[in-house]
C-alpha atoms as a PDB file:
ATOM      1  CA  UNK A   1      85.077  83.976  91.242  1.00  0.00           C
ATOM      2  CA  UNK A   2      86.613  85.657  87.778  1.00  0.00           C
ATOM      3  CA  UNK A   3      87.199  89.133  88.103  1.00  0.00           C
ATOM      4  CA  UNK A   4      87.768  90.519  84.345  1.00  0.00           C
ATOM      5  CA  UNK A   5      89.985  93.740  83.530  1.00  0.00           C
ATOM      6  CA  UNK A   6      89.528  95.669  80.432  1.00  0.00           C
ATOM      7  CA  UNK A   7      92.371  98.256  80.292  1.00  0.00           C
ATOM      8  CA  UNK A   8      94.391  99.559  77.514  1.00  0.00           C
ATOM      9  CA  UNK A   9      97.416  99.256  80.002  1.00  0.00           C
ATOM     10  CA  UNK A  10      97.316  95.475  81.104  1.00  0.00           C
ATOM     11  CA  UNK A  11     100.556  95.444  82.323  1.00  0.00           C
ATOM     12  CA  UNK A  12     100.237  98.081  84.400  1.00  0.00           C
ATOM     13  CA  UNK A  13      97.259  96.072  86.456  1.00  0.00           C
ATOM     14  CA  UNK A  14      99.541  92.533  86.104  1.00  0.00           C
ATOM     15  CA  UNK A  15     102.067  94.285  88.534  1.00  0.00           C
ATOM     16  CA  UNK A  16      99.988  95.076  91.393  1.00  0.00           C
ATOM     17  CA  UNK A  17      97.544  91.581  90.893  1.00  0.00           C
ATOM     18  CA  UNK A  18     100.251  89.451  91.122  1.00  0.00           C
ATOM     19  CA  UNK A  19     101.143  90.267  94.910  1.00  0.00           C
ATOM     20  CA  UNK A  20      99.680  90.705  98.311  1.00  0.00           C
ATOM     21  CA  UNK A  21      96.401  89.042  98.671  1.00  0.00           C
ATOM     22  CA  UNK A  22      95.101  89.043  95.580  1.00  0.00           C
ATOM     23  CA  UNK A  23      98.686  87.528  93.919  1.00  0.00           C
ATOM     24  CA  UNK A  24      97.910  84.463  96.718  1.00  0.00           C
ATOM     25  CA  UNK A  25      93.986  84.206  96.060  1.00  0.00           C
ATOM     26  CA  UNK A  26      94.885  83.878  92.200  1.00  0.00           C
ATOM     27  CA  UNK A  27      97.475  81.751  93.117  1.00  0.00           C
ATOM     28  CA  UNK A  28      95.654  79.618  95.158  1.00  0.00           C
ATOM     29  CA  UNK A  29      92.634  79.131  92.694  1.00  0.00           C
ATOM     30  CA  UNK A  30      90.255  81.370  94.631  1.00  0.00           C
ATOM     31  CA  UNK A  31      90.158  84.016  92.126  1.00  0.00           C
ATOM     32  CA  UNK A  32      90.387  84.226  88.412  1.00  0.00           C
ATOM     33  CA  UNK A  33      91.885  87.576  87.636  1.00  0.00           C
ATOM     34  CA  UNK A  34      91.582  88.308  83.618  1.00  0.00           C
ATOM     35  CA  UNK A  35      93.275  91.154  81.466  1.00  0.00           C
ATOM     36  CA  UNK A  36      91.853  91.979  78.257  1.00  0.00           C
ATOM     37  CA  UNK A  37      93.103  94.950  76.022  1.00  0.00           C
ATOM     38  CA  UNK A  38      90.681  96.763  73.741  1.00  0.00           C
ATOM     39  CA  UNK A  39      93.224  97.105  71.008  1.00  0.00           C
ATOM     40  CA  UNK A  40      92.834  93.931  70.133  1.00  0.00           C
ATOM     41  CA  UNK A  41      89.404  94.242  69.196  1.00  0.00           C
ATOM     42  CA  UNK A  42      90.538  97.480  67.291  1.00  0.00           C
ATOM     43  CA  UNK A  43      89.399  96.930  63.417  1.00  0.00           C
ATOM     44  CA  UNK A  44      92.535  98.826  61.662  1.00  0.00           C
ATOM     45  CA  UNK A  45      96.662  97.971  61.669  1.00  0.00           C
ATOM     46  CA  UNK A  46      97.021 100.663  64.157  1.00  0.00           C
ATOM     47  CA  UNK A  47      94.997  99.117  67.257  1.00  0.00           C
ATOM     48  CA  UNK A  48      93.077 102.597  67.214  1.00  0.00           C
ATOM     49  CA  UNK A  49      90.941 102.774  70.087  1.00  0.00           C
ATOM     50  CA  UNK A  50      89.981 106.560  70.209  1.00  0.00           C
ATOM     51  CA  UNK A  51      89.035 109.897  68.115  1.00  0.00           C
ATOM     52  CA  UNK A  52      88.232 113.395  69.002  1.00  0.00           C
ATOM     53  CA  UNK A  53      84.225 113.922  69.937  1.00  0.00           C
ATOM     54  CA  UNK A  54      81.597 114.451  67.401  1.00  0.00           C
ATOM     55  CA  UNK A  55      80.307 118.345  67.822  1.00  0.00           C
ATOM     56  CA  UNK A  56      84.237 119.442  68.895  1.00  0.00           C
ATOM     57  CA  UNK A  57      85.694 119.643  71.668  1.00  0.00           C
ATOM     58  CA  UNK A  58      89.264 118.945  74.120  1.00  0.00           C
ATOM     59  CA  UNK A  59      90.315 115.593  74.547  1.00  0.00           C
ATOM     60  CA  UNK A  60      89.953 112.058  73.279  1.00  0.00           C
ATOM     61  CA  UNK A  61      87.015 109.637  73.355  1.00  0.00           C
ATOM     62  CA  UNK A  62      86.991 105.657  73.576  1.00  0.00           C
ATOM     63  CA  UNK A  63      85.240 104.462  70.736  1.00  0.00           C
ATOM     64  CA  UNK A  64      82.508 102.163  71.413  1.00  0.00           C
ATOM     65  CA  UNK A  65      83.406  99.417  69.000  1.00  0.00           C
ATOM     66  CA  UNK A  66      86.602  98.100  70.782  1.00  0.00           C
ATOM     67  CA  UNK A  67      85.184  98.502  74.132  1.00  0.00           C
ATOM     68  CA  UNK A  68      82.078  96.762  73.623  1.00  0.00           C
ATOM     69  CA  UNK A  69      83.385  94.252  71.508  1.00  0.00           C
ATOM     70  CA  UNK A  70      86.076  93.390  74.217  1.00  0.00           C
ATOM     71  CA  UNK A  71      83.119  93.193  76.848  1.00  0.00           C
ATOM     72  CA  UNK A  72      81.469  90.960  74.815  1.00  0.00           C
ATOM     73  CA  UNK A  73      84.205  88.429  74.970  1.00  0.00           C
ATOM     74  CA  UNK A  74      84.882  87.584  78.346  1.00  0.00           C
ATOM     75  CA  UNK A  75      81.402  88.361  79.677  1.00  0.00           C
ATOM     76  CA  UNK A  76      79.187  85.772  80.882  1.00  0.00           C
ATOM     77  CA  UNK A  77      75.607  85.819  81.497  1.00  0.00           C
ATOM     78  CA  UNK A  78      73.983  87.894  83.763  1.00  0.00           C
ATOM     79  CA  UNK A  79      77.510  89.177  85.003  1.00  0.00           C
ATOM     80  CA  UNK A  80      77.472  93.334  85.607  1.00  0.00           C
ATOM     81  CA  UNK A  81      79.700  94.900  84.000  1.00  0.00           C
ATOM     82  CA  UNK A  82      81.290  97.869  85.651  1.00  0.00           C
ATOM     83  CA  UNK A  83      82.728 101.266  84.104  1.00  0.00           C
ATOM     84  CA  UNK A  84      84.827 103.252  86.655  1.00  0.00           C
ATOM     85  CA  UNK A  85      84.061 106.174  86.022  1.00  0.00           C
ATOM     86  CA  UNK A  86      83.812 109.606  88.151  1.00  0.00           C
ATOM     87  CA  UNK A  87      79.785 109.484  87.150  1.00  0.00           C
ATOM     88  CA  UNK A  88      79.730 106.438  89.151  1.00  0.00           C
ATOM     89  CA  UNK A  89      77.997 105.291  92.062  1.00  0.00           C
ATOM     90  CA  UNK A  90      79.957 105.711  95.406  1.00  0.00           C
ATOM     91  CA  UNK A  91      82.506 102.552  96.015  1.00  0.00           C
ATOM     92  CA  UNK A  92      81.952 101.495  99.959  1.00  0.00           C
ATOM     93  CA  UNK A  93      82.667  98.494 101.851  1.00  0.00           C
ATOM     94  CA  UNK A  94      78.642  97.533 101.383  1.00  0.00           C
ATOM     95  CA  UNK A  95      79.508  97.396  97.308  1.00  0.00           C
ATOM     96  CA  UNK A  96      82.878  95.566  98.132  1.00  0.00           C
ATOM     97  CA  UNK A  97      80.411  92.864  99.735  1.00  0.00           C
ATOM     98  CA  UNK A  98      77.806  92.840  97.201  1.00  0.00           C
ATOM     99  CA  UNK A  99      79.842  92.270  94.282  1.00  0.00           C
ATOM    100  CA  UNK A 100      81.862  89.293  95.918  1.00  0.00           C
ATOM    101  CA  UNK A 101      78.563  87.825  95.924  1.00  0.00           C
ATOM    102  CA  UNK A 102      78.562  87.328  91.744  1.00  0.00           C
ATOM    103  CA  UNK A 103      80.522  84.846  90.297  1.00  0.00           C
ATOM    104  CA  UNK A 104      82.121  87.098  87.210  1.00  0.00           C
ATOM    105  CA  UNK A 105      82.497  91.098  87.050  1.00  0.00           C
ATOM    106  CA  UNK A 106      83.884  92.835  84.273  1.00  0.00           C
ATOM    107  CA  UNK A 107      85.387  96.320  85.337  1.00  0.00           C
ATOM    108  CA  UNK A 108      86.164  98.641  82.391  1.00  0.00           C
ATOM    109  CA  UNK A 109      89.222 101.171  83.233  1.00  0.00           C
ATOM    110  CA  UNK A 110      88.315 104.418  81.243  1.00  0.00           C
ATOM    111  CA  UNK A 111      91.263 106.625  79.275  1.00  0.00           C
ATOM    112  CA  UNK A 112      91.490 110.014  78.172  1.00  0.00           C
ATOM    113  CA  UNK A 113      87.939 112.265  78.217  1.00  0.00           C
ATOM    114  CA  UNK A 114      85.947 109.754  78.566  1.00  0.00           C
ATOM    115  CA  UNK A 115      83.521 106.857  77.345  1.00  0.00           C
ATOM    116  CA  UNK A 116      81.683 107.124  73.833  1.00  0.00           C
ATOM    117  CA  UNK A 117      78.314 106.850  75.407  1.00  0.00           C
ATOM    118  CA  UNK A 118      76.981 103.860  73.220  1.00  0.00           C
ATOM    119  CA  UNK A 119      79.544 101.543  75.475  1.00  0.00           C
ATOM    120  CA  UNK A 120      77.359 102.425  78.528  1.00  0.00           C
ATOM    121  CA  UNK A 121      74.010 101.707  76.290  1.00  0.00           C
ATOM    122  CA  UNK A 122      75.125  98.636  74.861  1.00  0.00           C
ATOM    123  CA  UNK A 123      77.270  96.471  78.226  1.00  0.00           C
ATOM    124  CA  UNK A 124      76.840  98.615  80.914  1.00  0.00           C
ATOM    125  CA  UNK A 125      75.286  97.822  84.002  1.00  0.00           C
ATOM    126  CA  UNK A 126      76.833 100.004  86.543  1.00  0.00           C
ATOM    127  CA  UNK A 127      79.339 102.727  87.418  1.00  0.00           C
ATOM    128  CA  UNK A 128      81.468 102.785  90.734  1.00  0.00           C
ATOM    129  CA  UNK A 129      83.530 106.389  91.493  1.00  0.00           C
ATOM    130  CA  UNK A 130      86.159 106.048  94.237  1.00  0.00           C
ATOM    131  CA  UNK A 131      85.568 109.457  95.229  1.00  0.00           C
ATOM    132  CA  UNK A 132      85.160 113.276  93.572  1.00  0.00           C
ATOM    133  CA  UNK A 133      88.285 113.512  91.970  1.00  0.00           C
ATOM    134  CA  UNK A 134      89.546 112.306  88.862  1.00  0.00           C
ATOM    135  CA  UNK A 135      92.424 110.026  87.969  1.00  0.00           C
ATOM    136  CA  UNK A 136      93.950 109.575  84.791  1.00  0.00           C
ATOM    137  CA  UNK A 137      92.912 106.533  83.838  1.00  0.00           C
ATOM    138  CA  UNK A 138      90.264 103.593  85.862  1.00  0.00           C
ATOM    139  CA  UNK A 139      93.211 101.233  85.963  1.00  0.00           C
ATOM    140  CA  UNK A 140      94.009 102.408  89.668  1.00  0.00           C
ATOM    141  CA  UNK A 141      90.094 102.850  90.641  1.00  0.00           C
ATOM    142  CA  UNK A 142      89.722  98.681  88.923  1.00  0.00           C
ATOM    143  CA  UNK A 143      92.914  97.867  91.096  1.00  0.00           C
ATOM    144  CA  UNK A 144      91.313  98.921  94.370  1.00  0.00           C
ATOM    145  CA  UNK A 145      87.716  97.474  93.501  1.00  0.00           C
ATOM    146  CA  UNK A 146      89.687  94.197  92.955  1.00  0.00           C
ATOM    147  CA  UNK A 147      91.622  94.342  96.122  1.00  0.00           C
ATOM    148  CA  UNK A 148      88.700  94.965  97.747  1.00  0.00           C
ATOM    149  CA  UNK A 149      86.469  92.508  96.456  1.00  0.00           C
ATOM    150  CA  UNK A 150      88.678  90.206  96.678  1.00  0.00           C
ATOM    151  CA  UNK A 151      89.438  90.300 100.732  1.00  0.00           C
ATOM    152  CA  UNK A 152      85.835  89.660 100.881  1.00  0.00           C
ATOM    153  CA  UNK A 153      86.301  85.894  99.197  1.00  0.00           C
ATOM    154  CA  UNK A 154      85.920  83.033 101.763  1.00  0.00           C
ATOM    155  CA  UNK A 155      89.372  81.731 102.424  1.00  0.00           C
ATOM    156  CA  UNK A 156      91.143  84.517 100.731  1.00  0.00           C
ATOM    157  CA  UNK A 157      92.398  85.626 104.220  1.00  0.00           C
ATOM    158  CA  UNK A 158      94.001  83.462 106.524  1.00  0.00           C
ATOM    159  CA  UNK A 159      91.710  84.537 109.677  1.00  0.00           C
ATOM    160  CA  UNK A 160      88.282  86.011 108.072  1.00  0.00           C
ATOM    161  CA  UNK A 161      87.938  87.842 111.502  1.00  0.00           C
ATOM    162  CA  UNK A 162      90.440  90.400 110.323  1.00  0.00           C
ATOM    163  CA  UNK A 163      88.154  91.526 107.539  1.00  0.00           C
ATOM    164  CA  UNK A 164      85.053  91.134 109.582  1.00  0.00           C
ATOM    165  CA  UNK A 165      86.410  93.750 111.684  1.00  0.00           C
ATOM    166  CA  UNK A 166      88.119  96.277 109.145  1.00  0.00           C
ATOM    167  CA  UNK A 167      87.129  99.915 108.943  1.00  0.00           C
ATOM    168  CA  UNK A 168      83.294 100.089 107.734  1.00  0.00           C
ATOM    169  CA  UNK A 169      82.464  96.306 107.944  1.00  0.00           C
ATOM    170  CA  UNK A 170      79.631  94.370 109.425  1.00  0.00           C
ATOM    171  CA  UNK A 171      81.989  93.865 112.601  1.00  0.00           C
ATOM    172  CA  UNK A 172      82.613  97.212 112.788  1.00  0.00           C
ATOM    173  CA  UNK A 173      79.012  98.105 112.401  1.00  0.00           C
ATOM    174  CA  UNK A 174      80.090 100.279 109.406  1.00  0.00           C
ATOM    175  CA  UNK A 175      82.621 102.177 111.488  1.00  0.00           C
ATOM    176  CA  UNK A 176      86.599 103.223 111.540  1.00  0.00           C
ATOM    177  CA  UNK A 177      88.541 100.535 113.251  1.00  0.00           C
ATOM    178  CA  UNK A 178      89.686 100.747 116.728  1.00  0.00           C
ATOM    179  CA  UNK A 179      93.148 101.573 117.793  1.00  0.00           C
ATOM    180  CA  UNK A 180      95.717  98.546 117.551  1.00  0.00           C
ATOM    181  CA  UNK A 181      99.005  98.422 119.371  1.00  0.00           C
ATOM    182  CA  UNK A 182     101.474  95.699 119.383  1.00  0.00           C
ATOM    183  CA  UNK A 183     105.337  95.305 120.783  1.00  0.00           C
ATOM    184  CA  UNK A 184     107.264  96.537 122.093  1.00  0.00           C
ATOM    185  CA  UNK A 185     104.728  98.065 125.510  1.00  0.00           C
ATOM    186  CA  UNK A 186     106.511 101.207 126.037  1.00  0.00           C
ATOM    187  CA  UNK A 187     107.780 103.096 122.682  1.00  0.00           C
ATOM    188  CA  UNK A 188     109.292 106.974 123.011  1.00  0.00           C
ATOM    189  CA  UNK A 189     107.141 107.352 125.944  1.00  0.00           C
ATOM    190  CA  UNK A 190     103.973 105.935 124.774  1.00  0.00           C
ATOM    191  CA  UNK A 191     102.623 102.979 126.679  1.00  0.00           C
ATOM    192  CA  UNK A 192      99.968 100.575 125.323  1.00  0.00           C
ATOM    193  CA  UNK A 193      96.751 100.827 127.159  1.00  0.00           C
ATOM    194  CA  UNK A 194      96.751  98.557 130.246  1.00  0.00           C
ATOM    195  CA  UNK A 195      93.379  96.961 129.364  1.00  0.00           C
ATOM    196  CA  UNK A 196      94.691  95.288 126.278  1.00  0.00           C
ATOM    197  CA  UNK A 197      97.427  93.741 128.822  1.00  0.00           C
ATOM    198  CA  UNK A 198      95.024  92.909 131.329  1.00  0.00           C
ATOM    199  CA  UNK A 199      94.189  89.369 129.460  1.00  0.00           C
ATOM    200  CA  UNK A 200      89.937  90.151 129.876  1.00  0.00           C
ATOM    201  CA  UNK A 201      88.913  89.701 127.013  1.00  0.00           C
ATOM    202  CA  UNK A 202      85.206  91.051 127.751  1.00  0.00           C
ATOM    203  CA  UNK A 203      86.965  94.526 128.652  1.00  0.00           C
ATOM    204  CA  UNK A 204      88.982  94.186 125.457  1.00  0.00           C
ATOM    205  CA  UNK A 205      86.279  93.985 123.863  1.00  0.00           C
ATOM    206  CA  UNK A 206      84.213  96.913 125.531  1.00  0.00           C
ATOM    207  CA  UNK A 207      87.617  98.707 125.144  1.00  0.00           C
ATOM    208  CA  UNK A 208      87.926  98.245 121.270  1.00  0.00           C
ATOM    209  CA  UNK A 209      83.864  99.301 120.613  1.00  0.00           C
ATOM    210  CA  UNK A 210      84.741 102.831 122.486  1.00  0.00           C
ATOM    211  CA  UNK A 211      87.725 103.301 120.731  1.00  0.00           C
ATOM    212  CA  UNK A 212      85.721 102.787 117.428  1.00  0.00           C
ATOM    213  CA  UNK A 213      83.785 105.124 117.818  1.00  0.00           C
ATOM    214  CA  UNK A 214      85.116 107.417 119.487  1.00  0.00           C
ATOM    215  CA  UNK A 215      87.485 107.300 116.489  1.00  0.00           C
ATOM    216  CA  UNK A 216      84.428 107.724 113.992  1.00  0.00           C
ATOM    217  CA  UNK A 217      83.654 110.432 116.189  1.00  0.00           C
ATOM    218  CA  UNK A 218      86.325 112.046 115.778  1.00  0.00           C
ATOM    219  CA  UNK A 219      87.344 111.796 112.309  1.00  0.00           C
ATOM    220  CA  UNK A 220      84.114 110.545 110.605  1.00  0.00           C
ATOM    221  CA  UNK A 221      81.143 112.181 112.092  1.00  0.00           C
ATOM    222  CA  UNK A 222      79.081 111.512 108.970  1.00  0.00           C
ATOM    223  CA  UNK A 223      79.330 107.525 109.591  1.00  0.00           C
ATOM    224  CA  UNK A 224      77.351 107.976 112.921  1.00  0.00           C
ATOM    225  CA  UNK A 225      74.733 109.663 110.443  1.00  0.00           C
ATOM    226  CA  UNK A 226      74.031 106.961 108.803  1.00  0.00           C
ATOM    227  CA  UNK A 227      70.418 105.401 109.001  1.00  0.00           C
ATOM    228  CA  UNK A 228      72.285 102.050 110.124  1.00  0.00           C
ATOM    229  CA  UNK A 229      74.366 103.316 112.203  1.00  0.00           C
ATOM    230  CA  UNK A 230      74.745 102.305 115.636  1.00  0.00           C
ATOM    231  CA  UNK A 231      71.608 102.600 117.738  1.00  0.00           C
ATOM    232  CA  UNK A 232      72.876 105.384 120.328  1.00  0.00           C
ATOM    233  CA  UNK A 233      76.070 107.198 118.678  1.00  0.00           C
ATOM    234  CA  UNK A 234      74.001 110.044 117.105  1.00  0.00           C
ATOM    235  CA  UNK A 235      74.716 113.631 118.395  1.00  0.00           C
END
């Protein structure tokens, strides 16, 4: 898979790509991570990638010739290309999945006020939000799309099981993960629940499911809402 970056701060993303799972994934050949900076596609000595809005106004807008032109480069046929952007679409674990399914995206890290809006018109083909806020850039929201994409990749993890069963996967059935303990058994007075001791793995099992969703429950009620949730856990 090729995952490409446009971002007017490449460096920036180069940090973060180049460790944890995604630095291994690239470095084992399972992912192509690109970086491409609009300046370079900038028509005047300046690399000028912005003005102030037609009509007035606060702020800066990216102009649309850089951008698209940039797009245009690295994308391949048929492969979406993604502005993050707080307009977007809602990023879940369902979108991680579906967009480790392609063999290129192109995610386009917005700056300042915004996107001239010929550079949705003309490359466009989707928008992912990680939430209703905004940041100051989509460098961090293309960082975490990446990361997240990127577990998905066959082989990218050393046991796929531990993303089969992360917080709102398939294994999971789209809910918080259970509680997880390790050593030492006794910490400060805690003790680690005598089931996950016991060595039955069928109560494990059973043990881990409750402790989903009662966790959901708890801190997620809106998950047990959903229309594929699981059968039983409405209230």
């Amino acid at each position: 898979m090729r995952i490409d970056i446009v971002s007017l701060f490449p460096a920036m993303c180069e940090a973060v790509l180049s460790a944890g799972v995604v630095g291994r994934a690239r470095e084992a050949g399972l992912v192509e991570v690109v970086l491409t900076d609009p300046r370079r596609f900038s028509t005047d000595r300046h690399g000028t990638v912005d003005s102030p809005p037609y009509g007035g106004g606060a702020g800066m807008i990216l102009q649309a010739p850089p951008f698209v032109r940039a797009v245009e480069s690295v994308r391949r046929s048929g492969a979406p290309v993604i502005l993050m952007s707080p307009a977007g679409r809602p990023f879940t674990q369902a979108v991680a999945q579906e967009l480790s399914g392609h063999e290129q995206i192109v995610l386009v890290c917005g700056r300042y006020k915004g996107f001239d809006e010929r550079i949705r018109e003309l490359v466009a083909t989707d928008e992912i939000s990680l939430g209703d806020f905004v940041l100051s850039g989509g460098e961090i929201a293309a960082l975490a799309v990446t990361d997240a994409v990127v577990r998905r990749i066959p082989g990218t993890l050393g046991d796929l099981d531990s993303a089969d069963s992360d917080s709102f996967s398939h294994g999971r059935r789209g809910l918080l993960d259970a509680a997880w303990y390790t050593r030492p058994p006794e910490y400060r007075g805690l003790t680690v629940p005598e089931v996950l001791l016991s060595g039955d793995h069928a109560a494990i099992d059973r043990w881990r499911e409750q402790s989903s969703l009662d966790r959901t429950r708890a801190r997620r009620p809106d998950l047990l809402d959903e229309p594929d949730g699981p059968s039983g856990s409405r209230r």
